[in-house]
Each structure stands twice: as structure tokens, then as C-alpha cells.
Protein backbone atom coordinates (compact mmCIF):
# COMPACT_ATOMS: atom_id res chain seq x y z
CA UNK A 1 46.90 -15.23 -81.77
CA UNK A 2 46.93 -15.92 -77.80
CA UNK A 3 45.62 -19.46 -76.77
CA UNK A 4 42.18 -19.46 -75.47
CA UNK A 5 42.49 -20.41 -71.93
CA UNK A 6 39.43 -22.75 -70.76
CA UNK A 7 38.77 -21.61 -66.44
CA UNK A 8 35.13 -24.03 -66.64
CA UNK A 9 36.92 -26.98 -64.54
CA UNK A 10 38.14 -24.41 -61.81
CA UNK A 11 34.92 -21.80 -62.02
CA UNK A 12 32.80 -25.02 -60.96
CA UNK A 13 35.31 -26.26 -58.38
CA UNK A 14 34.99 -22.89 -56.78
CA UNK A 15 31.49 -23.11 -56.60
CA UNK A 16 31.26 -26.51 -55.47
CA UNK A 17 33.34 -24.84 -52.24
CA UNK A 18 31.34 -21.73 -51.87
CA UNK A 19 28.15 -24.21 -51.96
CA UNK A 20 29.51 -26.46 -49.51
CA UNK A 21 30.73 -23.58 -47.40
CA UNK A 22 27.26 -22.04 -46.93
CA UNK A 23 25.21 -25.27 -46.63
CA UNK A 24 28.27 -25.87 -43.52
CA UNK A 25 27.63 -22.42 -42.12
CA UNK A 26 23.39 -23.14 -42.21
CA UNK A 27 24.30 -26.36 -40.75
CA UNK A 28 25.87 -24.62 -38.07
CA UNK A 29 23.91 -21.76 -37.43
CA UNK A 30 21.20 -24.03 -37.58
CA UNK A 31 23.14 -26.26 -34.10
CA UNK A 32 23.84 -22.93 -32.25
CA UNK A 33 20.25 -22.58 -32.31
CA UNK A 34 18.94 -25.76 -31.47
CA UNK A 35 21.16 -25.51 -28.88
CA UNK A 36 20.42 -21.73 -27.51
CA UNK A 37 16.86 -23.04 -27.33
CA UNK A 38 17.77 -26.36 -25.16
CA UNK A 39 19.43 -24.13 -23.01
CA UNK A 40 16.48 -21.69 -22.90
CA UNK A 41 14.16 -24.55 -22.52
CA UNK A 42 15.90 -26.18 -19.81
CA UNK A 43 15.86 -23.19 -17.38
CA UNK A 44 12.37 -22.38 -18.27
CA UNK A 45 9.58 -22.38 -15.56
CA UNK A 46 7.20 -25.56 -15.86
CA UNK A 47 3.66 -26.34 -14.32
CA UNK A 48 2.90 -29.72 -12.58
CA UNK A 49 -0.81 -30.45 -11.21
CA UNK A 50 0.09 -32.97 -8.50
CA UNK A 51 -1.40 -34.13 -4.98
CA UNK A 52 2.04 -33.31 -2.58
CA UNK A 53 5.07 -31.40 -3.39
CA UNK A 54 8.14 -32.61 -1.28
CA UNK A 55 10.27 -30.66 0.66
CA UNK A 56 12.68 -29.78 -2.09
CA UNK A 57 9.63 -28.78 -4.66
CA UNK A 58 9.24 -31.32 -6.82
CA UNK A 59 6.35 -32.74 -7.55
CA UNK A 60 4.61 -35.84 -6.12
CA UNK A 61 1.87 -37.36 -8.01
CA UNK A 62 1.90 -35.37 -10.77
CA UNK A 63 -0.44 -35.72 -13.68
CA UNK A 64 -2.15 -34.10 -16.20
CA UNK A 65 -5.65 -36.53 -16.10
CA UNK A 66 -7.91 -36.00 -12.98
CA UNK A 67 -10.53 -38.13 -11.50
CA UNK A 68 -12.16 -36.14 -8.25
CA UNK A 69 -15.45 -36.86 -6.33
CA UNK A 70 -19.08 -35.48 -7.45
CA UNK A 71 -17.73 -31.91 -5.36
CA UNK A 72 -14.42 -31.85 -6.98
CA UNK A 73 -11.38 -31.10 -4.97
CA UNK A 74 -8.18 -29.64 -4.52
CA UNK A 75 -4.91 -30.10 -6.65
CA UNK A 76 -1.76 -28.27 -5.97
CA UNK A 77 -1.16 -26.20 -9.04
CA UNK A 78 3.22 -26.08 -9.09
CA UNK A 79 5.49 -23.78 -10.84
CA UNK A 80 8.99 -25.11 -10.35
CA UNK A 81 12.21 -22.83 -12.09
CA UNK A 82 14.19 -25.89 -11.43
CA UNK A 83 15.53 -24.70 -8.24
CA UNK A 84 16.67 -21.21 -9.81
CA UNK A 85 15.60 -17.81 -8.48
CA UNK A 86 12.51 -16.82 -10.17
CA UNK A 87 12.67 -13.03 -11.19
CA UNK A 88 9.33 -11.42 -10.24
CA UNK A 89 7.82 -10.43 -6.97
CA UNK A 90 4.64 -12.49 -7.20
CA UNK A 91 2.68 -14.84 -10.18
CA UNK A 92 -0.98 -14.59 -11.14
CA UNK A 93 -2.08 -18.16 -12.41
CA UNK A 94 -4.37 -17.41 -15.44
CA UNK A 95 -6.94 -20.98 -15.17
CA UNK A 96 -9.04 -20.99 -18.46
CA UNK A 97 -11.57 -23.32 -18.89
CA UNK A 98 -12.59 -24.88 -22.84
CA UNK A 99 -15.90 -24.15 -24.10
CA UNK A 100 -17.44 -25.14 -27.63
CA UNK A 101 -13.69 -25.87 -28.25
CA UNK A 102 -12.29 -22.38 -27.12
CA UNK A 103 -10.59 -21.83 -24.01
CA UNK A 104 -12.45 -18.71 -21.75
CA UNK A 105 -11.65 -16.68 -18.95
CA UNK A 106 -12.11 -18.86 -15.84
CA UNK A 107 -10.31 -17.41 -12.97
CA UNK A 108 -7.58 -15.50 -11.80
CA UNK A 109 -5.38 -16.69 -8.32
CA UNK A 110 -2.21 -15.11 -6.48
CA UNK A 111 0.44 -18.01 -6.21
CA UNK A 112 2.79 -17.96 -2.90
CA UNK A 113 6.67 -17.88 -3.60
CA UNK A 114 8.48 -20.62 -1.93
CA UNK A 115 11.60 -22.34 -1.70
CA UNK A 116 13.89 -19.02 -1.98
CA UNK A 117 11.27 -18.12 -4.87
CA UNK A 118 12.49 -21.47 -6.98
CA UNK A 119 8.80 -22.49 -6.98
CA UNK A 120 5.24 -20.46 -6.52
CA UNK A 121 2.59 -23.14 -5.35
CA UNK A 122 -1.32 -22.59 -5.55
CA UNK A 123 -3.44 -25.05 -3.95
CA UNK A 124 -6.62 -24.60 -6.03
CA UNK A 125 -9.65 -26.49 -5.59
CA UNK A 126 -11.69 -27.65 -9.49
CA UNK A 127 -15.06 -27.75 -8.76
CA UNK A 128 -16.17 -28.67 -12.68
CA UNK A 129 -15.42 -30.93 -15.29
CA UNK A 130 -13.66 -30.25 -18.33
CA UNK A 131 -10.63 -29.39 -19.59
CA UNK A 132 -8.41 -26.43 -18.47
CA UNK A 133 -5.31 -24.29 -19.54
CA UNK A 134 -3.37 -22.70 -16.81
CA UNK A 135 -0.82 -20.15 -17.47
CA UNK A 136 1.59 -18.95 -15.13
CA UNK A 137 1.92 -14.84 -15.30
CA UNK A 138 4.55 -12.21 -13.49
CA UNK A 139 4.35 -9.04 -12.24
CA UNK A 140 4.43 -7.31 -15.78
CA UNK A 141 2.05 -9.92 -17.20
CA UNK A 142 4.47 -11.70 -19.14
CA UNK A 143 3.78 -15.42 -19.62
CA UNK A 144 6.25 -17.67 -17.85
CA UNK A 145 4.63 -21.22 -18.75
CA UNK A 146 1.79 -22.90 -19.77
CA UNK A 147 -0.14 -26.44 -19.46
CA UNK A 148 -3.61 -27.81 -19.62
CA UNK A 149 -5.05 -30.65 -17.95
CA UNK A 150 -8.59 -32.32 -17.69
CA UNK A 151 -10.71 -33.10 -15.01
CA UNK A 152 -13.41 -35.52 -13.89
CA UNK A 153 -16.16 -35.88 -11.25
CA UNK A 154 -17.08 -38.72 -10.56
CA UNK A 155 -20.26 -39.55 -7.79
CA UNK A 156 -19.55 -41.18 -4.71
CA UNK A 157 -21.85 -44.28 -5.04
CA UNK A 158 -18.47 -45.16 -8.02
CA UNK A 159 -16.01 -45.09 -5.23
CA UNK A 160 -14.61 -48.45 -3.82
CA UNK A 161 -13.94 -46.71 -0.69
CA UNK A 162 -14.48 -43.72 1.25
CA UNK A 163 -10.69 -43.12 1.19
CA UNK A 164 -9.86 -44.13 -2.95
CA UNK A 165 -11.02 -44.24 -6.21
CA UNK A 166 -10.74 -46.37 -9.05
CA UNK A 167 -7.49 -46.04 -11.67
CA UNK A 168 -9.12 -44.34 -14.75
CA UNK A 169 -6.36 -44.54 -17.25
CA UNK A 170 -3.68 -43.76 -14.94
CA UNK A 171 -4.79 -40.72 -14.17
CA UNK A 172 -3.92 -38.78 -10.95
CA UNK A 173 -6.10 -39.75 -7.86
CA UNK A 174 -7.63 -37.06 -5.32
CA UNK A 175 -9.17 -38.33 -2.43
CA UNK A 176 -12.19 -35.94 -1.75
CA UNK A 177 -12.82 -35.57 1.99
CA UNK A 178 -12.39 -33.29 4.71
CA UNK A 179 -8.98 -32.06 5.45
CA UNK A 180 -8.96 -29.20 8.39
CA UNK A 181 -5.27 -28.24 7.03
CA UNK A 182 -6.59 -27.38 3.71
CA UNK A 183 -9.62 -25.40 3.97
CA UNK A 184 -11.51 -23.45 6.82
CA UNK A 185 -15.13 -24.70 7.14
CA UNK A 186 -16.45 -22.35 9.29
CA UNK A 187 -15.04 -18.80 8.00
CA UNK A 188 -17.05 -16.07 6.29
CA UNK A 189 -16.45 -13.15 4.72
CA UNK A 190 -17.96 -9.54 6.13
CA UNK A 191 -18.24 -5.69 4.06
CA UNK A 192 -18.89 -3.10 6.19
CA UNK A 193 -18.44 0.64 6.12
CA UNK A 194 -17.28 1.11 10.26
CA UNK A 195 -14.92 -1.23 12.29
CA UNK A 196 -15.74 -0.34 16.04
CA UNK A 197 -13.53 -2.75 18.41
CA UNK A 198 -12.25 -4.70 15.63
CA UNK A 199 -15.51 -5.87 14.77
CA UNK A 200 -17.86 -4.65 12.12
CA UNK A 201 -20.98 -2.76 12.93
CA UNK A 202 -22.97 -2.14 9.80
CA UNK A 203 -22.15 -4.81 7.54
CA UNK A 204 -24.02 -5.07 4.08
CA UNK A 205 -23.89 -6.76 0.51
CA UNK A 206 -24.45 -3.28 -1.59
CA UNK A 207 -22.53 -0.33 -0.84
CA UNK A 208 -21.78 2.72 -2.90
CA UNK A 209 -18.61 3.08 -4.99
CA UNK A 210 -15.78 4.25 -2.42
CA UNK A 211 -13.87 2.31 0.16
CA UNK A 212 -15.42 -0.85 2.15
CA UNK A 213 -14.00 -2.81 4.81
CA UNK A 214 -13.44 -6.40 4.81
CA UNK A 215 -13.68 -8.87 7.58
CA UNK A 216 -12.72 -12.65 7.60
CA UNK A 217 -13.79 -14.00 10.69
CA UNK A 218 -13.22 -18.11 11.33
CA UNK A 219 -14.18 -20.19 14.22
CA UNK A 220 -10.03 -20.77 15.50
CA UNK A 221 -7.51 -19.27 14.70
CA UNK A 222 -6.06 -18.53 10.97
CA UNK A 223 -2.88 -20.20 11.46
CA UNK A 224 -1.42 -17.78 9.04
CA UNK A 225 1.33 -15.51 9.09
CA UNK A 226 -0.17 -13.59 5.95
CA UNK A 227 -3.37 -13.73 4.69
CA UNK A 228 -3.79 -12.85 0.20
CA UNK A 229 -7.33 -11.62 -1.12
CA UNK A 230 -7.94 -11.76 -4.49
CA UNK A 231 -10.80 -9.25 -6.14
CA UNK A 232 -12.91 -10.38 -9.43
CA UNK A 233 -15.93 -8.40 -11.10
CA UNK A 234 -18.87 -10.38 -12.00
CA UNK A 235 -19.27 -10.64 -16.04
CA UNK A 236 -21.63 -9.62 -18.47
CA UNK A 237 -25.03 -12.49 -19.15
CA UNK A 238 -22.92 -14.64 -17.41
CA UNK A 239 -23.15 -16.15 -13.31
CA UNK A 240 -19.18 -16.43 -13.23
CA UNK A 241 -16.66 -13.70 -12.03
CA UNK A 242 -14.02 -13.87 -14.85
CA UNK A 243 -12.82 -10.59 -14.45
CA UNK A 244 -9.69 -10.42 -12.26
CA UNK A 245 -9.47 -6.40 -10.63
CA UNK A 246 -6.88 -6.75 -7.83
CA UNK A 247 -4.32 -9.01 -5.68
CA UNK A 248 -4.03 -7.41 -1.79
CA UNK A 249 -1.58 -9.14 0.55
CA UNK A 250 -1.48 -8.13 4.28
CA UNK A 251 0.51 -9.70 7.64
CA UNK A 252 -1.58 -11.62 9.81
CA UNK A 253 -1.50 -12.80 13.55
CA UNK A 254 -1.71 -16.35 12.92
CA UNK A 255 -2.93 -16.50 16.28
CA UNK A 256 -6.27 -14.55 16.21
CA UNK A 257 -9.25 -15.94 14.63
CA UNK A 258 -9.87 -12.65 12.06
CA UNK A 259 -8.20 -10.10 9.77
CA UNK A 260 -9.42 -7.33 7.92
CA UNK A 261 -8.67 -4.55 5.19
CA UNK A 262 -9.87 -1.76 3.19
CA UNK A 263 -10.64 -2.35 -0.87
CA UNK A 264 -11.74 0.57 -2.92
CA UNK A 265 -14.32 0.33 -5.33
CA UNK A 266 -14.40 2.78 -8.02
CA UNK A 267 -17.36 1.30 -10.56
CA UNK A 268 -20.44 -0.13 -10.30
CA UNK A 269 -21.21 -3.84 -10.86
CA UNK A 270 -20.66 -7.32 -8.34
CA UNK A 271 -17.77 -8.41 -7.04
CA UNK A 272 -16.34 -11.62 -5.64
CA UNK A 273 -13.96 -11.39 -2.79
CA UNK A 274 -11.30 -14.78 -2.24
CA UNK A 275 -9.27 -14.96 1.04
CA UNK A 276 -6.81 -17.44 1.41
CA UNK A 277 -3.58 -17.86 3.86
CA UNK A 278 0.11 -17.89 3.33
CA UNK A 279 -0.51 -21.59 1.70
CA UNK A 280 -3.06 -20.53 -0.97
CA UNK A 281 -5.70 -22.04 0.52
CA UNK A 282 -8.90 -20.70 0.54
CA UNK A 283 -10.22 -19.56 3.74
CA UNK A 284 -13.58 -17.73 2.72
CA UNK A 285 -15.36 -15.70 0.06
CA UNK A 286 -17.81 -13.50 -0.04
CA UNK A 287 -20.04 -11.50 -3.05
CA UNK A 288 -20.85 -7.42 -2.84
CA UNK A 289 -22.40 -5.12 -4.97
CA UNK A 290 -21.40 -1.69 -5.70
CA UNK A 291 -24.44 0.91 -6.98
């Protein structure tokens, strides 16, 4: 009779290895990810609501709490790439504002490329409290980075001083006067069907669906090398434009105090009309209807 040969010892040495072996490889599958997504995350774009942005992009003043003046006011909207090239011809910011606890369709703004197209910059002016989410948005409509932030109006009988406003929990201060380097006072916005002399000569708010000129005209010159017009459709039972249609971007003579182009209108319904220079600032807007 052969000798029964006992293999329990060895069989559960083996699998002690084989365990050890695969909670080793988890361990480091689980490292090469963490670390693929620090890399990921470290060259990802990012979105900074601050009051300057240096000469190198960064941002100055950055914060995500607002307190403006009764009007509101403007707040550079950054999207830095960390000084690497970012890969898209422009970037729509996508600003969405909370309501009963959901965030809606607010607006819809071209952002300039700067900086060898390391940052896009949008100098956007919040008009409301509340809170908002912007997302940043290439060419394809791909999301590129997201952040929210909250805003505040406060009246101007609560200022200390024409030019400040108190510290509310640290968050970012805007001061909210008159700054003729950031918006254009004086410009409007004209539609009209027939340009004669480079000015228009039948200008209107309702037109039928087909192609109308439009005319920004300002009181001195648009100190712009390019001028951007953005193009949103008025929304249904509701007094706000959330509908974004179109981005146009034309060159300028920075030296002449208008500049005009051709939209086309295919359907029915009111539109809202944004101009705004090579900076993102808004120089005028203007409201049509198409029958």
C-alpha cells in the first residue's frame, strides 16, 4: 500500500501567495490610477472669478463669494490651462443660474483667447443675485471645466465709501462705478434692411425672417481691433433670452466709432443681439423681432 501523501500545508501556502499577489497587483493598479488622474487633473483647464488678471494670467483677487452694488457689476470670468496651449479655436461660457434648487439656462458668452491661447478671459457683468454655475465649453461642445459661485447686491446707502465695501466673509470685493475702459455708455445697437454710406436708412425692431443688418454705433471710437456678437432667442413664458443661436466675430477699425454685419434669421420669435470688443466687454445690445 503507497503512503498517503498529505499536500494541505503547501495547497494553503500557495494560496496565501496567489492572494497576496492579487491584493499587490489591485494595490497597484489601484496607484497607476490615482496617479493617471493627478496627472489628468493637473493639466486640466480651471475657472477663477477674480477682479484683475496679471500679465502672465493668473488670477488676482480671485474668489468664489461676491458682494457688488444694488446694479451689480463686472467680474472677469478666467479659464487658465496652466500656461499650456488650449486645443480649440474659441470657448462658449455656459453661466446657469439656480432656481427652486435647480440650476437653468442663464446665458451664453464667446470668451477671447489670450496668452498664446493658455487662457480665454470673459469680462461679464452679474446683474442678479444668486448663485451661478459656469461651465467652460469648446468648439465641439465638450465641457472643459466647471465652477459655481454666488453673488450679492448690496444698496449703496451700505457702502462705507463711494470707492469700497464692507468685508462680508471674505468674500471678493467689486467696486461698482463707472469705468470708461470697461463698458461703452453711449453705444446702441441698429437692424436695418439697407446700409447707404455706411449708415443705416430704414432701421426697425420687426423684420421678416431673412437677412438684417446690424449697426453698432458709439459716441468715440471702439478701440477695438475685433468686435464678437453673440445671438440669443427669447424663451417660452419667460422675459429672459436663454437660448444661445450664434457666435459672429468680425475685424474692426479700432479707430472708427461703428461696425456692422449681416445675421440671418431663419424663424420667427425675438432675439437679443450682444456686441462686445476684442476684451469681452460689452459694448451694446439691442432686441428684434422676426414675423
Amino acid at each position: 500500500m503507497k503512503p498517503t501523501i498529505y499536500c494541505w500545508p503547501i495547497f494553503a501556502f500557495d494560496m496565501l501567495l496567489l492572494t497576496n499577489y492579487i491584493s499587490l497587483k489591485k494595490i497597484i493598479l489601484s496607484a497607476l490610477c490615482f496617479l493617471i488622474i493627478a496627472i489628468n487633473n493637473a493639466g486640466a483647464q480651471e475657472i477663477y472669478f477674480c477682479s484683475h488678471i496679471s500679465d502672465q494670467g493668473t488670477p488676482i483677487g480671485a474668489s468664489k463669494s461676491w458682494t457688488l452694488g444694488d446694479n451689480g457689476g463686472y467680474i472677469y470670468i478666467l479659464c487658465s490651462n496652466h500656461k499650456k496651449h488650449i486645443k480649440s479655436k474659441s470657448l462658449i461660457a455656459h453661466i446657469m443660474k439656480k432656481y427652486n434648487g435647480q440650476y437653468m439656462n442663464y446665458e451664453k458668452r464667446a470668451m477671447e483667447l489670450q496668452l498664446d491661447n493658455t487662457i480665454a478671459t470673459l469680462d461679464y457683468q452679474f446683474t442678479e443675485e444668486g448663485n451661478y454655475l459656469v461651465s467652460i465649453e469648446d468648439n465641439t461642445g465638450k465641457q472643459l471645466a466647471v465652477n459655481d459661485l454666488s453673488i450679492k447686491l448690496i444698496k449703496k446707502s451700505t457702502l462705507n465709501t463711494p470707492d469700497s465695501v464692507p468685508d462680508i466673509k471674505g468674500a471678493g470685493i467689486l467696486k461698482n462705478s463707472k469705468d470708461p475702459m470697461r463698458s461703452y455708455y453711449h453705444a446702441r445697437t441698429i437692424f436695418c434692411k439697407t446700409i447707404i454710406n455706411g449708415l443705416p436708412s430704414d432701421s426697425s425692431a420687426v423684420f421678416p425672417a431673412g437677412e438684417v443688418n446690424v449697426v453698432v454705433i458709439n459716441d468715440h471710437s471702439l478701440e477695438s481691433d475685433s468686435m464678437f456678437v453673440d445671438v440669443f432667442k427669447k424663451g417660452y413664458e419667460t422675459e429672459k433670452y436663454p437660448i444661445y443661436i450664434t457666435t459672429k466675430t468680425i475685424k474692426i477699425d479700432r479707430n472708427k466709432n461703428q461696425a456692422g454685419l449681416t445675421l440671418s434669421f431663419d424663424q420667427t420669435g425675438q432675439y437679443k443681439v450682444v456686441a462686445y470688443n476684442n476684451r469681452s466687454q460689452t459694448i451694446s445690445e439691442g432686441y428684434l423681432t422676426i414675423r
